[in-house]
Protein backbone atom coordinates (compact mmCIF):
# COMPACT_ATOMS: atom_id res chain seq x y z
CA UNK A 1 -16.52 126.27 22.95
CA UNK A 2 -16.52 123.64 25.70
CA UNK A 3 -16.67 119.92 25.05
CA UNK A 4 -19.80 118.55 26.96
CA UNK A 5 -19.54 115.71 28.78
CA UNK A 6 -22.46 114.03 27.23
CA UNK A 7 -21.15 115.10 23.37
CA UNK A 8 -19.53 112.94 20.95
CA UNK A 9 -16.24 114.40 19.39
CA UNK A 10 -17.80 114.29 16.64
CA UNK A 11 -21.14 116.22 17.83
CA UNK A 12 -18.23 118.83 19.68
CA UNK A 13 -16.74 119.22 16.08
CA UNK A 14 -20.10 120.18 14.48
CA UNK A 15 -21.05 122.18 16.93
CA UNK A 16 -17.99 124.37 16.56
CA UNK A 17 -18.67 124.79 13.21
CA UNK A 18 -22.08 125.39 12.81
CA UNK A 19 -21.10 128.05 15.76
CA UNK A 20 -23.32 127.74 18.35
CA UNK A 21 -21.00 128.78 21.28
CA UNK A 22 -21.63 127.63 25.19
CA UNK A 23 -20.90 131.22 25.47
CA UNK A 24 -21.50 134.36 24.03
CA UNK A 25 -20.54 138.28 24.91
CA UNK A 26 -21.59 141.22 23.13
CA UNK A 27 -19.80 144.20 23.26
CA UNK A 28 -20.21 148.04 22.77
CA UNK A 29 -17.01 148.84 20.35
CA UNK A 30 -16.25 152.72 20.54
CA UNK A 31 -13.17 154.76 19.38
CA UNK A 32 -13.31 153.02 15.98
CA UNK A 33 -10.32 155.28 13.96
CA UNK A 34 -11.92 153.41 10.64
CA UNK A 35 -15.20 152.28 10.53
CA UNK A 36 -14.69 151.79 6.45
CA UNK A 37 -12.62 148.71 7.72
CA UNK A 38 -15.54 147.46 9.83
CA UNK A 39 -18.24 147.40 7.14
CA UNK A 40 -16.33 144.22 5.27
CA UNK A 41 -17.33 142.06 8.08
CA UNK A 42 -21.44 143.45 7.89
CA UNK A 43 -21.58 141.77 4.29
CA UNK A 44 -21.97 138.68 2.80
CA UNK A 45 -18.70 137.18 1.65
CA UNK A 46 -16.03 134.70 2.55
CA UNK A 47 -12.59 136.75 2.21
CA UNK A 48 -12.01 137.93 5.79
CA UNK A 49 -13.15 137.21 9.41
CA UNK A 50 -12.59 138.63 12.68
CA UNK A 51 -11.10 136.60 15.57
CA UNK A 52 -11.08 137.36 19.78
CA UNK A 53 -7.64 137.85 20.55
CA UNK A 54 -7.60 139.15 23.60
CA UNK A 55 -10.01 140.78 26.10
CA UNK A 56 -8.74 142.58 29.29
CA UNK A 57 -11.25 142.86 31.84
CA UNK A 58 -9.29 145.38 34.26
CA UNK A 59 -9.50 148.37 30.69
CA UNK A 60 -12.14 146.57 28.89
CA UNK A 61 -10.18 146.93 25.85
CA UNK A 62 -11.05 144.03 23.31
CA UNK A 63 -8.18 143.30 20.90
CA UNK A 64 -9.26 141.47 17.31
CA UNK A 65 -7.66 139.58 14.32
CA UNK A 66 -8.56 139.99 11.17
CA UNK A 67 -8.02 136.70 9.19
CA UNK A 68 -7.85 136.17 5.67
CA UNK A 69 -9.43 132.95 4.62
CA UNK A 70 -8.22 130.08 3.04
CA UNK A 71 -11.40 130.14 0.55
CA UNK A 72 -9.98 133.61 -0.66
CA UNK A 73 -6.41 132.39 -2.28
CA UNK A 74 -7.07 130.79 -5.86
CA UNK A 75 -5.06 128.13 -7.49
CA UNK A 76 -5.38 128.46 -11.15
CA UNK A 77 -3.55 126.30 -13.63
CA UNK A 78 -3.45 129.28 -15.83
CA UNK A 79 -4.11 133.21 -15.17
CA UNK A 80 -7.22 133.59 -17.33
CA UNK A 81 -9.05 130.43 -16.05
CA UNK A 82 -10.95 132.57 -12.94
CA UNK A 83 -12.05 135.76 -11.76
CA UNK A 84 -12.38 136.81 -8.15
CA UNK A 85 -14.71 139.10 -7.24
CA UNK A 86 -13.42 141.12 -4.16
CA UNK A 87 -15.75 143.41 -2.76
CA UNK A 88 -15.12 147.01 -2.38
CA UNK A 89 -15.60 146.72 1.48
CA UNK A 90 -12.98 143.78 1.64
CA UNK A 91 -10.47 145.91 -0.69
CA UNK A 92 -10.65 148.26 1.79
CA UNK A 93 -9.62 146.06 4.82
CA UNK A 94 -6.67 144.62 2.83
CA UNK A 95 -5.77 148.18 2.28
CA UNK A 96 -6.13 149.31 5.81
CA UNK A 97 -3.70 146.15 6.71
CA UNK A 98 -1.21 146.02 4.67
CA UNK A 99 -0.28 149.56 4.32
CA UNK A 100 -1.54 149.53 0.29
CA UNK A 101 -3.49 151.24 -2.36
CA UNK A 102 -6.02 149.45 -4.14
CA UNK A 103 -5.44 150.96 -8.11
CA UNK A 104 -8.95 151.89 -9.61
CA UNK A 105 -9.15 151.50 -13.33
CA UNK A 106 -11.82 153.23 -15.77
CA UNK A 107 -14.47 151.04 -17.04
CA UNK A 108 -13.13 150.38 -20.08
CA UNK A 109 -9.90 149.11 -18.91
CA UNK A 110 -12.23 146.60 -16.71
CA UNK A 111 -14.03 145.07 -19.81
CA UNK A 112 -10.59 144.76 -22.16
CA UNK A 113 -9.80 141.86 -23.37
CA UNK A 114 -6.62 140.39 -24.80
CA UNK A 115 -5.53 140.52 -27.73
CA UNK A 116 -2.73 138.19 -29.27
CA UNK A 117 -1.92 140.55 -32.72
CA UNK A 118 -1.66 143.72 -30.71
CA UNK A 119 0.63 141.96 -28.54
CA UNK A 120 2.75 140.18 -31.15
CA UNK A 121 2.63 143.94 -32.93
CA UNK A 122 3.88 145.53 -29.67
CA UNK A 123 6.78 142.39 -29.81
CA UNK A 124 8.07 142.36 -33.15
CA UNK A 125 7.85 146.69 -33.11
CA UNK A 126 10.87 146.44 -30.18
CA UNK A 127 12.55 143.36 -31.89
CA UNK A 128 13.02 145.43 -35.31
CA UNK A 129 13.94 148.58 -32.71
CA UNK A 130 16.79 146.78 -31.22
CA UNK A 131 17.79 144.79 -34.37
CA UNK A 132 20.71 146.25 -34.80
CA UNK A 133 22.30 146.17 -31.53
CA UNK A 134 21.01 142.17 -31.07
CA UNK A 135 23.32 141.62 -34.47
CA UNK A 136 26.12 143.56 -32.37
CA UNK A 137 25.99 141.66 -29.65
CA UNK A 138 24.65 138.19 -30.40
CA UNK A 139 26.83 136.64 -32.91
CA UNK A 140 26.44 133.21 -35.09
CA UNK A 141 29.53 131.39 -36.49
């Protein structure tokens, strides 16, 4: 983008963000080694963009960042207050970047909710377990 001389700053910085550039170049991208990472950024969704980092005329080679969003990180006051949605194609990208494997779960472990006796079961089961050695080693005068 390039401030006009006739523009505001104002006008400039709604210009940038609506994102009509003074500029724009279209390029034929070939030797793609994962075109599963490419399909993120031909959906609708907010996670992940690309960014021009560099282009060098003299090889033609065009180099891109792929930026995580700030809309994508949550703060939550507690764990259970939100959900996030991440699609499939973005799960892939993160996976492709960082080296990682996204775990896939069965459908019923998606729809389980919790439950507060199974966990105080599960809690007092290792409690009476270990009873024995807590009365070893914690003792009350």
């Amino acid at each position: 983008f390039d401030e006009r001389e006739d523009e505001t700053p104002k006008d400039f910085a709604h210009r940038q963000k609506t994102g009509k550039a003074d500029n724009v170049n279209w390029f034929h991208i070939k030797d793609i080694n994962n075109l599963e990472v490419f399909k993120a950024f031909g959906i609708k969704q907010k996670m992940l963009y690309l960014k021009l980092h560099k282009y060098y005329d003299f090889t033609g080679v065009l180099e891109l960042k792929i930026c995580i969003s700030s809309e994508s990180l949550v703060k939550l006051s507690h764990p259970s207050d939100f959900k996030v949605r991440v699609p499939v194609e973005v799960k892939n990208v993160l996976n492709f970047c960082f080296d990682t494997e996204t775990p896939t779960y069965e459908e019923e472990e998606k729809t389980l909710s919790h439950d507060i006796d199974k966990l105080y079961d599960a809690v007092k089961e290792f409690h009476d377990a270990t009873e024995d050695e807590r009365e070893e080693r914690v003792q009350i005068n």
